[in-house]
Structure formats: C-alpha cells, structure tokens
C-alpha atoms as a PDB file:
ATOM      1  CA  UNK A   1     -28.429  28.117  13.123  1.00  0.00           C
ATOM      2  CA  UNK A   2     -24.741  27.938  12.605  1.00  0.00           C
ATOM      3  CA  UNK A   3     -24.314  27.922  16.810  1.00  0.00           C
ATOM      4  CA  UNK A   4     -27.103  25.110  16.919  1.00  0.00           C
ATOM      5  CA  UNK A   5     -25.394  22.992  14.529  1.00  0.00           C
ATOM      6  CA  UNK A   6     -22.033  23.416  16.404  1.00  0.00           C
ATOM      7  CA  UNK A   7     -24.014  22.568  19.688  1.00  0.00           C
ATOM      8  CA  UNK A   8     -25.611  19.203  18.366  1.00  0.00           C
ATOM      9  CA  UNK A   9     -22.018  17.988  16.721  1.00  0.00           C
ATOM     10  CA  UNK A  10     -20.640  18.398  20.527  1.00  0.00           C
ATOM     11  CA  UNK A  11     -23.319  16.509  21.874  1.00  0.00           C
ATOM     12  CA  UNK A  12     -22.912  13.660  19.046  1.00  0.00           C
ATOM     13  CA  UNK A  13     -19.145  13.667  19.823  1.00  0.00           C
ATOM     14  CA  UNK A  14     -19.179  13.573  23.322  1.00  0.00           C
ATOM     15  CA  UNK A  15     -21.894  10.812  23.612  1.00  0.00           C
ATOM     16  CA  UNK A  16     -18.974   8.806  21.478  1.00  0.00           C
ATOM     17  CA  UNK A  17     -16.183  10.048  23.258  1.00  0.00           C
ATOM     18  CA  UNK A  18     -17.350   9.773  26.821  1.00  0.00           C
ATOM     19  CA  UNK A  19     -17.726   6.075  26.796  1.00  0.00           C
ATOM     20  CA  UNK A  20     -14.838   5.329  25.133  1.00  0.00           C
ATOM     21  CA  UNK A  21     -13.082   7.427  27.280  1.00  0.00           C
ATOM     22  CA  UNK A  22     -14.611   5.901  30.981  1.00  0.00           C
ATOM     23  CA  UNK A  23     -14.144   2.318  29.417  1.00  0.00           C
ATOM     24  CA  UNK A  24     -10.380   3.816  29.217  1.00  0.00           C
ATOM     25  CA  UNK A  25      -9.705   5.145  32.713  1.00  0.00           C
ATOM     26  CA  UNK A  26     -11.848   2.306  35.042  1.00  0.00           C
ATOM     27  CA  UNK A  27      -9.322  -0.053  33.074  1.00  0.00           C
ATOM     28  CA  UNK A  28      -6.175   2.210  34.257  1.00  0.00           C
ATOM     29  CA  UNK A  29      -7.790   3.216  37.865  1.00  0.00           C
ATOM     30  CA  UNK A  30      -7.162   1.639  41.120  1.00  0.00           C
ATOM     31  CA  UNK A  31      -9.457  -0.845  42.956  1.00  0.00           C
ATOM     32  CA  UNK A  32     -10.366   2.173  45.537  1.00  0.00           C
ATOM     33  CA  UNK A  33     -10.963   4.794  43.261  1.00  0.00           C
ATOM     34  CA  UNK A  34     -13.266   2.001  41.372  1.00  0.00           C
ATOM     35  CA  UNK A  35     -15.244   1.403  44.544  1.00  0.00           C
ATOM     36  CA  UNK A  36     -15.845   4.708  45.182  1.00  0.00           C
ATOM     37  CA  UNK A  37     -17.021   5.405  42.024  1.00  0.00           C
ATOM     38  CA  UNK A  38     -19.221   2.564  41.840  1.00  0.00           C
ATOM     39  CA  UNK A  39     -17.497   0.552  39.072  1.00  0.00           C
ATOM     40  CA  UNK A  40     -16.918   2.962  36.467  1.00  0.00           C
ATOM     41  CA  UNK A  41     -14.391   6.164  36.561  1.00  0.00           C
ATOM     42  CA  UNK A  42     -14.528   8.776  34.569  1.00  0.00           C
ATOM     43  CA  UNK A  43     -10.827  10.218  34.897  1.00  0.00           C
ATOM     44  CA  UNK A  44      -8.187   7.799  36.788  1.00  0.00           C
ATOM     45  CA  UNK A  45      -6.263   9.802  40.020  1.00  0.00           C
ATOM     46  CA  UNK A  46      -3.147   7.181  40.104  1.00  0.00           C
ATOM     47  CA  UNK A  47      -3.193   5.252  36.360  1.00  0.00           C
ATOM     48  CA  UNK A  48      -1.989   1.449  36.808  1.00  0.00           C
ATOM     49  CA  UNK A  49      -1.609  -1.150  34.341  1.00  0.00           C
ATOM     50  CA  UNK A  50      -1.990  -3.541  36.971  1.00  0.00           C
ATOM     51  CA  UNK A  51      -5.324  -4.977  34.164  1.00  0.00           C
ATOM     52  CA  UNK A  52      -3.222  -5.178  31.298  1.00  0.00           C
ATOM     53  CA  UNK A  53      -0.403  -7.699  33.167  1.00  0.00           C
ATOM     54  CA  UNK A  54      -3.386  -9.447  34.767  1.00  0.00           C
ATOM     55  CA  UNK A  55      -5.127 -10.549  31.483  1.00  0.00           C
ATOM     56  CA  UNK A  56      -1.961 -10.810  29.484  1.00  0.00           C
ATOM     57  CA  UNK A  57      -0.179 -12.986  32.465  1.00  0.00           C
ATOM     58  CA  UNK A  58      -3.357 -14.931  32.555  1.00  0.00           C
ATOM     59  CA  UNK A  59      -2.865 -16.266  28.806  1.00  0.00           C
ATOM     60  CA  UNK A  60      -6.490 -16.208  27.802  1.00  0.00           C
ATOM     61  CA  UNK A  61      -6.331 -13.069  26.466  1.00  0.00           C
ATOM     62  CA  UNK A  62      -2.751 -13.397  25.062  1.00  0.00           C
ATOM     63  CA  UNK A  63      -3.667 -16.665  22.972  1.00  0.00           C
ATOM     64  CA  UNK A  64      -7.042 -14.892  21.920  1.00  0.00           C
ATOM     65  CA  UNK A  65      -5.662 -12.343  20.451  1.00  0.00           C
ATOM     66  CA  UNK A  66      -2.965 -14.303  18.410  1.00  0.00           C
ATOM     67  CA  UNK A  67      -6.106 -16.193  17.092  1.00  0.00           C
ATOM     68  CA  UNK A  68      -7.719 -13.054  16.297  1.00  0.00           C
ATOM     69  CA  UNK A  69      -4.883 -11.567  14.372  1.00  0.00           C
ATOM     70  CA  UNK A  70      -4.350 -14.683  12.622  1.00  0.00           C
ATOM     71  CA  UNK A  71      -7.756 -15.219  11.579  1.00  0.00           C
ATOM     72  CA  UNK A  72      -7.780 -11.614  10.486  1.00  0.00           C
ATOM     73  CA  UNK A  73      -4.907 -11.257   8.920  1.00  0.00           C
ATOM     74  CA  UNK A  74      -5.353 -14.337   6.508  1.00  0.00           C
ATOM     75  CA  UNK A  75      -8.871 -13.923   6.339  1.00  0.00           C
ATOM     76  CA  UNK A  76      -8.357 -10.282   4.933  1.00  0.00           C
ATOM     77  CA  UNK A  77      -5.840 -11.373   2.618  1.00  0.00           C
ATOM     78  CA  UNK A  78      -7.605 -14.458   1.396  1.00  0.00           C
ATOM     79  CA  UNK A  79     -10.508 -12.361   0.887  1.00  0.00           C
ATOM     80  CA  UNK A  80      -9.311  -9.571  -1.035  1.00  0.00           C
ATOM     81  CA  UNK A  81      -7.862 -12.201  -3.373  1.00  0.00           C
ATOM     82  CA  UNK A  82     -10.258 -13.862  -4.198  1.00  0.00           C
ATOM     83  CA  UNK A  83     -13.028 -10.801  -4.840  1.00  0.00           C
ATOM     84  CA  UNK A  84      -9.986  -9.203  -6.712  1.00  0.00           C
ATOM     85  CA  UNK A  85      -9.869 -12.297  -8.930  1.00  0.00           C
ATOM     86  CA  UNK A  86     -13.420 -12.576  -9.181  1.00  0.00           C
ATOM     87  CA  UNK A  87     -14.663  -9.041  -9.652  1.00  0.00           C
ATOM     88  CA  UNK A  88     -11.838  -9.122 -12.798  1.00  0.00           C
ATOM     89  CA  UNK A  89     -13.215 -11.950 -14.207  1.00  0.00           C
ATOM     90  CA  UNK A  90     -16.827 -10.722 -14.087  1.00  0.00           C
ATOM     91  CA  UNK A  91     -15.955  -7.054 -15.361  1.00  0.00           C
ATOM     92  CA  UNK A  92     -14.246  -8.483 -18.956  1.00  0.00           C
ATOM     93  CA  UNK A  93     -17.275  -9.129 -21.215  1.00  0.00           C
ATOM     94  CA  UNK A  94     -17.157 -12.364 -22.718  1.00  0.00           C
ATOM     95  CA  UNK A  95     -15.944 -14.281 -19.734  1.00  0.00           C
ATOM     96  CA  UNK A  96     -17.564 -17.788 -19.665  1.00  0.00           C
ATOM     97  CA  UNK A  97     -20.389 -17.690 -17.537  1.00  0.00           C
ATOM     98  CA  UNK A  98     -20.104 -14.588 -17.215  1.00  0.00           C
ATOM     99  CA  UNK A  99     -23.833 -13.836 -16.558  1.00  0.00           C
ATOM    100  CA  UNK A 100     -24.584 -16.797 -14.342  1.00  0.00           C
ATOM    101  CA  UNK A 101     -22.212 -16.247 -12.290  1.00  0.00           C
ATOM    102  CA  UNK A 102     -22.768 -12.414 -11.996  1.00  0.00           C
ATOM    103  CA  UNK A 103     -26.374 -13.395 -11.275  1.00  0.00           C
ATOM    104  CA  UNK A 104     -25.175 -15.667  -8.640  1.00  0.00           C
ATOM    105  CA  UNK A 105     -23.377 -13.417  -6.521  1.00  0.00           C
ATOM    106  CA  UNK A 106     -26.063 -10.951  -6.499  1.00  0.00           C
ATOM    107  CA  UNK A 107     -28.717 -13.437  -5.241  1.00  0.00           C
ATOM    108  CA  UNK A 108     -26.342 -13.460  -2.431  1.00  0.00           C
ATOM    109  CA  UNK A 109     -26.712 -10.105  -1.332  1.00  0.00           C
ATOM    110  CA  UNK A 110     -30.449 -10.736  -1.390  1.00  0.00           C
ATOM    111  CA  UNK A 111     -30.407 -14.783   0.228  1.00  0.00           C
ATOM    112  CA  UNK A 112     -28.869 -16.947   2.458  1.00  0.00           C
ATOM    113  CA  UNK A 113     -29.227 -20.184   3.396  1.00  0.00           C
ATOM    114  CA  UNK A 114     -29.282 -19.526   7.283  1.00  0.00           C
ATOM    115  CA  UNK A 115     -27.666 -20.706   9.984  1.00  0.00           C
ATOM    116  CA  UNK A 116     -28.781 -24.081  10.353  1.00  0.00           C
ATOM    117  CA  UNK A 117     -27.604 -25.302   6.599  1.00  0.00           C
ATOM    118  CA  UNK A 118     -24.722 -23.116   7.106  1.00  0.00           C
ATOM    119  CA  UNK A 119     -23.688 -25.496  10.254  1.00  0.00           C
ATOM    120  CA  UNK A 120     -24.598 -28.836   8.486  1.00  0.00           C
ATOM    121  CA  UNK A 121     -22.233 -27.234   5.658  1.00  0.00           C
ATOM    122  CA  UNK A 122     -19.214 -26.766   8.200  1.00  0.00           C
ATOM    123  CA  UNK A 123     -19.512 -30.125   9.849  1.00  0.00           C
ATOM    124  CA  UNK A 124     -19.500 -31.840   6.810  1.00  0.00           C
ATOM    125  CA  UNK A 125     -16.751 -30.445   5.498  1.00  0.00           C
ATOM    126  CA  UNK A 126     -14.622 -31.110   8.787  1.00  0.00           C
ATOM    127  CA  UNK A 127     -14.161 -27.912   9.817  1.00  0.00           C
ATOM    128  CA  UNK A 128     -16.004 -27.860  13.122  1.00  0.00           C
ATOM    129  CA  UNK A 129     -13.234 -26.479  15.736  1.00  0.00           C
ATOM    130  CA  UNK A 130     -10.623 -25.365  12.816  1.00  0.00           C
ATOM    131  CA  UNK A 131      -9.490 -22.047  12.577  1.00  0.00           C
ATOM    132  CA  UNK A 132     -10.800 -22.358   8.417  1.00  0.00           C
ATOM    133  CA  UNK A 133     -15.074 -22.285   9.816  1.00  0.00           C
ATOM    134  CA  UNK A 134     -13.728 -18.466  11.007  1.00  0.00           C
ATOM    135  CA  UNK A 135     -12.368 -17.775   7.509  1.00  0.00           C
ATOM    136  CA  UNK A 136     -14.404 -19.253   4.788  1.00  0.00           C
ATOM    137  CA  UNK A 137     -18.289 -18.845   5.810  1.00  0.00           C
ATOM    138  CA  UNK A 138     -17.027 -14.696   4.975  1.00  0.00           C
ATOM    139  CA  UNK A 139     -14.750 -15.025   2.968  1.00  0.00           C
ATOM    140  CA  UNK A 140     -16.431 -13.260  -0.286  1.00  0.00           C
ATOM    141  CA  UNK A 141     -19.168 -10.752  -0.148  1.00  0.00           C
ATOM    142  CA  UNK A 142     -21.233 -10.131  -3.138  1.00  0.00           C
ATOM    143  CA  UNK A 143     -21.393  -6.516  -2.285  1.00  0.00           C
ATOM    144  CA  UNK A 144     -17.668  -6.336  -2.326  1.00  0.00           C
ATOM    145  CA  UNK A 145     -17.451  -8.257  -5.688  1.00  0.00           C
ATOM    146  CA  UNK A 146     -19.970  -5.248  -7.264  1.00  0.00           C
ATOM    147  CA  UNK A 147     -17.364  -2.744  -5.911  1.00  0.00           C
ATOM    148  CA  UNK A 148     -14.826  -3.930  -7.426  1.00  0.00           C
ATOM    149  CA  UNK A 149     -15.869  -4.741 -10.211  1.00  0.00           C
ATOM    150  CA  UNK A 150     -17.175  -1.262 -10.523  1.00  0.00           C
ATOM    151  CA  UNK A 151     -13.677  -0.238 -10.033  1.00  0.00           C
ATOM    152  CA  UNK A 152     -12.234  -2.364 -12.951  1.00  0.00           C
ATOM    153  CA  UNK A 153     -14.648  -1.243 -15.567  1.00  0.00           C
ATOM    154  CA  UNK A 154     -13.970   2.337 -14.838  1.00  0.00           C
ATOM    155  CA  UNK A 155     -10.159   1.273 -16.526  1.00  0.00           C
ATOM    156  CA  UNK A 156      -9.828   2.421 -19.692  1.00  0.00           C
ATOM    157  CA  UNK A 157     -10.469  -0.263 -22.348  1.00  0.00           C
ATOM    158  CA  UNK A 158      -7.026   0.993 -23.984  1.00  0.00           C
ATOM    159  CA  UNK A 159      -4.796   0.167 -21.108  1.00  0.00           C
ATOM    160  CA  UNK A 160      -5.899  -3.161 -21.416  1.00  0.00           C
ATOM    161  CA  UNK A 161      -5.539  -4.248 -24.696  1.00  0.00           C
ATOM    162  CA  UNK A 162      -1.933  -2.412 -24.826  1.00  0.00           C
ATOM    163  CA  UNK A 163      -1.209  -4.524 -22.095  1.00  0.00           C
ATOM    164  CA  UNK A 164      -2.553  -7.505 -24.341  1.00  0.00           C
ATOM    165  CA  UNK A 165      -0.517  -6.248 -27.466  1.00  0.00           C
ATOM    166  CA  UNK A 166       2.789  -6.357 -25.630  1.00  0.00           C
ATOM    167  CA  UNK A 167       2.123 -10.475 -24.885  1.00  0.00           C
ATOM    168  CA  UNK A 168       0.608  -9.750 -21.041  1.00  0.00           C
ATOM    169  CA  UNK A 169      -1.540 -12.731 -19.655  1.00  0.00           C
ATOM    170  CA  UNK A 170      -5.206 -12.163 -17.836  1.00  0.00           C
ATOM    171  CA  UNK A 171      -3.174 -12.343 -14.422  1.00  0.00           C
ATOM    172  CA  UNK A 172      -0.440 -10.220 -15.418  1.00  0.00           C
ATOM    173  CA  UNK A 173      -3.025  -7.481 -16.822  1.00  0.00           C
ATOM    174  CA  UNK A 174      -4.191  -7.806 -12.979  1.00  0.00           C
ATOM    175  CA  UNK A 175      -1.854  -7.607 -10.979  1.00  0.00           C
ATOM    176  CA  UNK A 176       0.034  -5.005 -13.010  1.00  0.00           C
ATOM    177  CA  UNK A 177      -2.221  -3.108 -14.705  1.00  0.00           C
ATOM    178  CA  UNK A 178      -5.650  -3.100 -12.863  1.00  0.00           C
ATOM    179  CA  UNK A 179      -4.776  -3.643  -9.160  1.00  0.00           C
ATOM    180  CA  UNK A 180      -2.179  -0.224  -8.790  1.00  0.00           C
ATOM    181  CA  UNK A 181      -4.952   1.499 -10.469  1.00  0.00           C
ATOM    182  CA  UNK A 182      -7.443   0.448  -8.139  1.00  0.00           C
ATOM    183  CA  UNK A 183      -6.070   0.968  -4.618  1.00  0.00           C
ATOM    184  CA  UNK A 184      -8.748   2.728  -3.087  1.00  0.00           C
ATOM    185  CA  UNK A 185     -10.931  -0.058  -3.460  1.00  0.00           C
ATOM    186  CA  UNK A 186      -8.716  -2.465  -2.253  1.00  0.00           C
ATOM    187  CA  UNK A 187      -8.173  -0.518   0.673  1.00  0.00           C
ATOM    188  CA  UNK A 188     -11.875  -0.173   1.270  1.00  0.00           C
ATOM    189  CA  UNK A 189     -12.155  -3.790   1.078  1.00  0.00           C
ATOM    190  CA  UNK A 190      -9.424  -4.830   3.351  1.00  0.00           C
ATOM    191  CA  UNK A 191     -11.019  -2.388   5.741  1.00  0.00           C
ATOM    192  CA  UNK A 192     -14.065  -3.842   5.578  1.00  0.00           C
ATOM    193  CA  UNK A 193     -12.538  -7.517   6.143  1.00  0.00           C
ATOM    194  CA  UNK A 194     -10.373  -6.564   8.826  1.00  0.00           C
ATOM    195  CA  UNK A 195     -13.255  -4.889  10.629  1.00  0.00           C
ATOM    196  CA  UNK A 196     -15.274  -8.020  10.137  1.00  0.00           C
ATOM    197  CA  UNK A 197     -12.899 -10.752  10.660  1.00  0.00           C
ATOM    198  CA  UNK A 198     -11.545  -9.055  13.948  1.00  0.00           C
ATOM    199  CA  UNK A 199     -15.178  -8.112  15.304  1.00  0.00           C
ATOM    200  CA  UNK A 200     -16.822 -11.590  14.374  1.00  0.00           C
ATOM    201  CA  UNK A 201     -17.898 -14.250  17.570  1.00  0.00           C
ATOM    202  CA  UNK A 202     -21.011 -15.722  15.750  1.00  0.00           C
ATOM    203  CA  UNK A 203     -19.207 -18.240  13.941  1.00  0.00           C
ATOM    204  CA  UNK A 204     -16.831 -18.880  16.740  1.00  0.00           C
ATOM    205  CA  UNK A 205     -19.727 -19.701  19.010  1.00  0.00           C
ATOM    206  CA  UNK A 206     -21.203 -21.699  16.839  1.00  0.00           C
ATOM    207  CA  UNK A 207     -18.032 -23.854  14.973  1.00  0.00           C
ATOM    208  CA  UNK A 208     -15.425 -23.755  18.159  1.00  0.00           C
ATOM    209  CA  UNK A 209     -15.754 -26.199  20.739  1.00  0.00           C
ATOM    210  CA  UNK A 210     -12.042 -25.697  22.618  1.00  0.00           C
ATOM    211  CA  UNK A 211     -12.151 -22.858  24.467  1.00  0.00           C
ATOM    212  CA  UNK A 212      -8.397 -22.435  23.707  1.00  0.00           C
ATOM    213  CA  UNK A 213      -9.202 -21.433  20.137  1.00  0.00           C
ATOM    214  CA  UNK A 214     -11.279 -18.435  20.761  1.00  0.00           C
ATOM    215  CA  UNK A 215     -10.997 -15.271  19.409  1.00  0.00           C
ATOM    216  CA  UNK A 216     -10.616 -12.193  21.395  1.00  0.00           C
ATOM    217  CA  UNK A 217     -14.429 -11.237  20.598  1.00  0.00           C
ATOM    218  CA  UNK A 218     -15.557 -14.277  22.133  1.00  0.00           C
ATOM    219  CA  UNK A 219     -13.253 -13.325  25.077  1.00  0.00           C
ATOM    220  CA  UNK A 220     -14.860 -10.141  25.183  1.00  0.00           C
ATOM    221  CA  UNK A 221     -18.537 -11.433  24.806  1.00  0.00           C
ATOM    222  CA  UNK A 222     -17.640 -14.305  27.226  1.00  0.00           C
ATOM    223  CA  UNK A 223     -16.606 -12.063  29.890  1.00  0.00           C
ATOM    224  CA  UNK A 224     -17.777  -8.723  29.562  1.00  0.00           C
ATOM    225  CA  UNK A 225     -21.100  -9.630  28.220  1.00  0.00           C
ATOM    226  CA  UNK A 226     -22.311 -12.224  30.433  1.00  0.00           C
ATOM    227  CA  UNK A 227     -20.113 -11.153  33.397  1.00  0.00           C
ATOM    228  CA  UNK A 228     -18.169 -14.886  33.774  1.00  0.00           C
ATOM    229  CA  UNK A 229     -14.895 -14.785  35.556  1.00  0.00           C
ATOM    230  CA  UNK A 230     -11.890 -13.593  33.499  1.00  0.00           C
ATOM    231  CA  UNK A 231      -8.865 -15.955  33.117  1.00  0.00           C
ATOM    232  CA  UNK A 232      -5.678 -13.570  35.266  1.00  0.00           C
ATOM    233  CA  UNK A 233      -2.833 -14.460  37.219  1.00  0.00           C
ATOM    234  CA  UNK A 234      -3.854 -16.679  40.198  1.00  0.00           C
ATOM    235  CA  UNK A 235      -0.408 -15.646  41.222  1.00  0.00           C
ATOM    236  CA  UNK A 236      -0.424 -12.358  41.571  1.00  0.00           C
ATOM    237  CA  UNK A 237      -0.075 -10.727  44.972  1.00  0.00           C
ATOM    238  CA  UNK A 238      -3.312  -8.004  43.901  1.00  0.00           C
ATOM    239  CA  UNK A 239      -5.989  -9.200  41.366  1.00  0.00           C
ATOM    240  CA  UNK A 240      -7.491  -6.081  40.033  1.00  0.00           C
ATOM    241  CA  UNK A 241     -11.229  -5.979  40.177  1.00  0.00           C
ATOM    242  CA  UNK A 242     -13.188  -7.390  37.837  1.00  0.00           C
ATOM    243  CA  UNK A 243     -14.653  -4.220  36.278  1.00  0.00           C
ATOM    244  CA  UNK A 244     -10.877  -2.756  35.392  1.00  0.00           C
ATOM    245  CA  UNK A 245     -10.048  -6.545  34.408  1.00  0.00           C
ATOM    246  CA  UNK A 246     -13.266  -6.446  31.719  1.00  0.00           C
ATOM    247  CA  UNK A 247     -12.736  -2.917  30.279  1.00  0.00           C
ATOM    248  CA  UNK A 248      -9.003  -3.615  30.096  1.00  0.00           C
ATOM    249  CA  UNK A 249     -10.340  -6.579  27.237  1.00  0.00           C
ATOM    250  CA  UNK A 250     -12.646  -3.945  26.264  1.00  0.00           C
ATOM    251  CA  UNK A 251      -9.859  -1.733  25.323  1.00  0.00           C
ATOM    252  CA  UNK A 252      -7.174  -4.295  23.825  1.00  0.00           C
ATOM    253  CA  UNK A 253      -9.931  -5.472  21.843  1.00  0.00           C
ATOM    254  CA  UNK A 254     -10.376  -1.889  20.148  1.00  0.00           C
ATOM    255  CA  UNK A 255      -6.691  -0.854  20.047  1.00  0.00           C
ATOM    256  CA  UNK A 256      -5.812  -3.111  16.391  1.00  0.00           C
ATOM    257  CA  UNK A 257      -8.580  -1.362  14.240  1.00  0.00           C
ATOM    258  CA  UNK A 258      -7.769   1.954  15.826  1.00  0.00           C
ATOM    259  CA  UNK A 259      -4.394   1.367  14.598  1.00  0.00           C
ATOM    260  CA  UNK A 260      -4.925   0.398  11.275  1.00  0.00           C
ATOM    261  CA  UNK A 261      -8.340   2.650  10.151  1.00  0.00           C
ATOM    262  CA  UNK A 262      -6.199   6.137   9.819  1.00  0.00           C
ATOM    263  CA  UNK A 263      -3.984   4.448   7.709  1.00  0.00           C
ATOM    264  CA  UNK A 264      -6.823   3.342   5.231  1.00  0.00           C
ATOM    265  CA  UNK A 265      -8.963   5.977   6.045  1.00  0.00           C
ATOM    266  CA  UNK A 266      -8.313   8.345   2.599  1.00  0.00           C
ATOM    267  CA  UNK A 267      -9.114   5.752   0.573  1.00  0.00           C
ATOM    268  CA  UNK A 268     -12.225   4.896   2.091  1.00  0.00           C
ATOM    269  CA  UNK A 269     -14.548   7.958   0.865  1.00  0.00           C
ATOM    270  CA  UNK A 270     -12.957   8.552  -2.707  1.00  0.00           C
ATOM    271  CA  UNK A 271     -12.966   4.240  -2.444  1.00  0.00           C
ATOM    272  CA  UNK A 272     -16.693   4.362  -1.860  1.00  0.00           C
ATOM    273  CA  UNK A 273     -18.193   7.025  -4.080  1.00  0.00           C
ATOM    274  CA  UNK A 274     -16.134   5.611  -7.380  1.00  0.00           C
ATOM    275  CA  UNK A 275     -17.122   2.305  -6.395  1.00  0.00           C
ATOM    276  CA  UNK A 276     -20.917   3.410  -6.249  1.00  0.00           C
ATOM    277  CA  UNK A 277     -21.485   5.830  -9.323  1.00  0.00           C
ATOM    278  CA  UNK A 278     -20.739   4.683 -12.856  1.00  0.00           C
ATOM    279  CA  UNK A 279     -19.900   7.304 -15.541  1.00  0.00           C
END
C-alpha cells in the first residue's frame, strides 16, 4: 500500500512538473532543436535567451507587465485594506449596522449581478479603459471579509478594552493591536489578491479598449491562446520562432507568483484552518 501510494504521488507530480518543465526548455531551445522536435522540447541541447530579448525588446511584453505589477500591487494593497477595515468593523458587536451589513456581504458570496450590469456599472462611472475597472470590480470578497473577521474575534476581548483603557482609538486598536496579531490571515489574503489580480484578463477584455494598457494575462491569452503574432524586435538579425517566443510569455508570466508564494506560504495553512474553525 505504502509503495502504491508513493507510485501515484510520482505520477501526480510529474504530470505537474513535466509541463512546466517543457514550457521551460522550448522557451530556452534553439529554432532547430524546436523543429525537430515538432514545437515542443523536452530538455534544451544549447539554452538561448534569444525569447526573452525578443519579447522584452519588442515592448509589448515589457509595458504589460509594468501594468500587471501595478494593478497587482495596488490592487492587493487596496484590498487588504479595506477587508481589514471592514472585517474589524463587523467583528465588534454593536457596530451600527452591524447586521445589515454583515448580511450584505454574505449575499455576495451567494449573488452577483453579472456581467452585463457589471459593464453598465463601469461605463457609467467613467472607468472604461482606466487602470481603476482592473482594481475595483475585485476589490473586496465577502469570503475574505468572513476570514478575517474570524480572525479578529478569536482576539481576546481583554486586549481590547486594555487597549481602550489606556485612551487607544478604533484605528489605533487596529493597526496596533489586532493586525500584528493577525498576520497569517493577512498573508493569506494578500496571497489570494495577488494571485487574482496578476492572473485576471476578464475584466481587461471587457473594460480596456487600448491595447497599450493590457495586462500581461491578456498578452498571454492574446498570443498564446489564440495563436496571434507576438509583438518582438522587427530588428533583430534572428526572430526566434513563435513557439519559444509564446512559452517565453508563458514563463515570465509565472515567474512573479513563484517568487512571492514561498514567502507567504507558512502562513497560508495555519492562515486557513484558524480562519475556518471557531472555538
């Protein structure tokens, strides 16, 4: 049993590492090794980054990825602010409201008022082709707002009122007393905004009309997707083909989150399992 189990985790890993790992080398392998292979290489003979300084010389990808980071880093930000400040509010009993409100955000984890209102909402509101329809059609989740305020009633009731005693307002209680004691759900929460705000190309389809403002996920869906041309070089002496140019995208379009997750990633069990059980 033990050898069976072992033999079905190698499978499941290798069926994850094995793409990730040809999407790798056809982006580092040569135009003839790619033909012979028939587009895709497992294991590049001579690695070139002739790709990368294709699509980075070519600006497309450059700019889209400035607006991705952008929109992700303020998104994230913005977002973890305002759940933080909302998920406070709703955890102290007698908050005005306190109910409706609560009520509210939970009928948005079960409702939404689709994509069509959602549009007519952004275009009246001026924010077709602005960076803001990328941010603020996600910018709270109600499921995020129940985390955390699972995490601030877990705080013990004394900590707070010692912090009242000693003349602390509602924000200062927050920021000094609640937040440090709930890092594991913040982390969980910027995790899951900078996973969403970095993967997302709905809304970009939908709100951006200048190709210039793209994210990097459009880029990706744009090129890789539906197979259009991607934006390199005209200059260049050798244009890499067009399979190493789209899993080159592929890749710079994974490399961000792959760099931030370990760094978050020991908050994110102990973040989830608090978060979930009461008591």
């Amino acid at each position: 049993m033990r050898a069976t189990k072992g033999l079905v985790l190698l499978i499941a890993c290798l069926l994850v590492i094995v793409p990730f790992v040809v999407v790798v080398s056809t982006s580092l392998a040569t135009p003839d090794q790619i033909r012979d292979a028939g587009g895709y290489v497992l294991w590049p003979e001579n690695p070139t980054f002739a790709a990368y300084e294709s699509i980075f010389r070519g600006g497309v990808v450059t700019r889209a990825t400035l607006v991705s980071i952008g929109v992700t880093v303020v998104g994230s930000g913005l977002s973890v602010t305002v759940v933080a400040l909302l998920a406070y509010g709703l955890s102290r009993p007698g908050t005005v409201l306190h109910r409706p409100i609560l009520l509210m955000v939970l009928f948005t984890m079960l409702f939404n008022a689709g994509m069509i209102p959602n549009y007519l909402l952004i275009k009246e509101l001026g924010l077709i082709d602005s960076y803001w329809s990328l941010i603020l059609p996600t910018l709270v989740s109600g499921f995020q707002v129940v985390l955390m305020r699972a995490f601030f009633m877990e705080v013990p009731k004394e900590l707070i009122d010692a912090a009242r005693i000693d003349g602390a307002s509602e924000l200062r209680i927050l920021a000094t007393v609640m937040l440090p004691l709930s890092k594991a759900a913040i982390a969980v929460i910027a995790l899951f905004n900078a996973v969403g705000y970095w993967n997302a190309f709905f809304n970009a389809v939908l709100y951006m009309n200048s190709v210039e403002k793209w994210p990097l996920q459009l880029v990706v869906r744009t090129y890789v997707v539906e197979g259009s041309a991607v934006g390199v070089d005209a200059g260049a002496e050798v244009i890499p083909p067009q399979q190493a140019l789209q899993m080159a995208i592929v890749v710079v379009s994974l490399i961000p989150i792959l760099l931030v997750y370990p760094f978050l990633q020991k908050h994110f069990a102990k973040g989830v399992i608090i978060g979930a059980v009461k008591g």
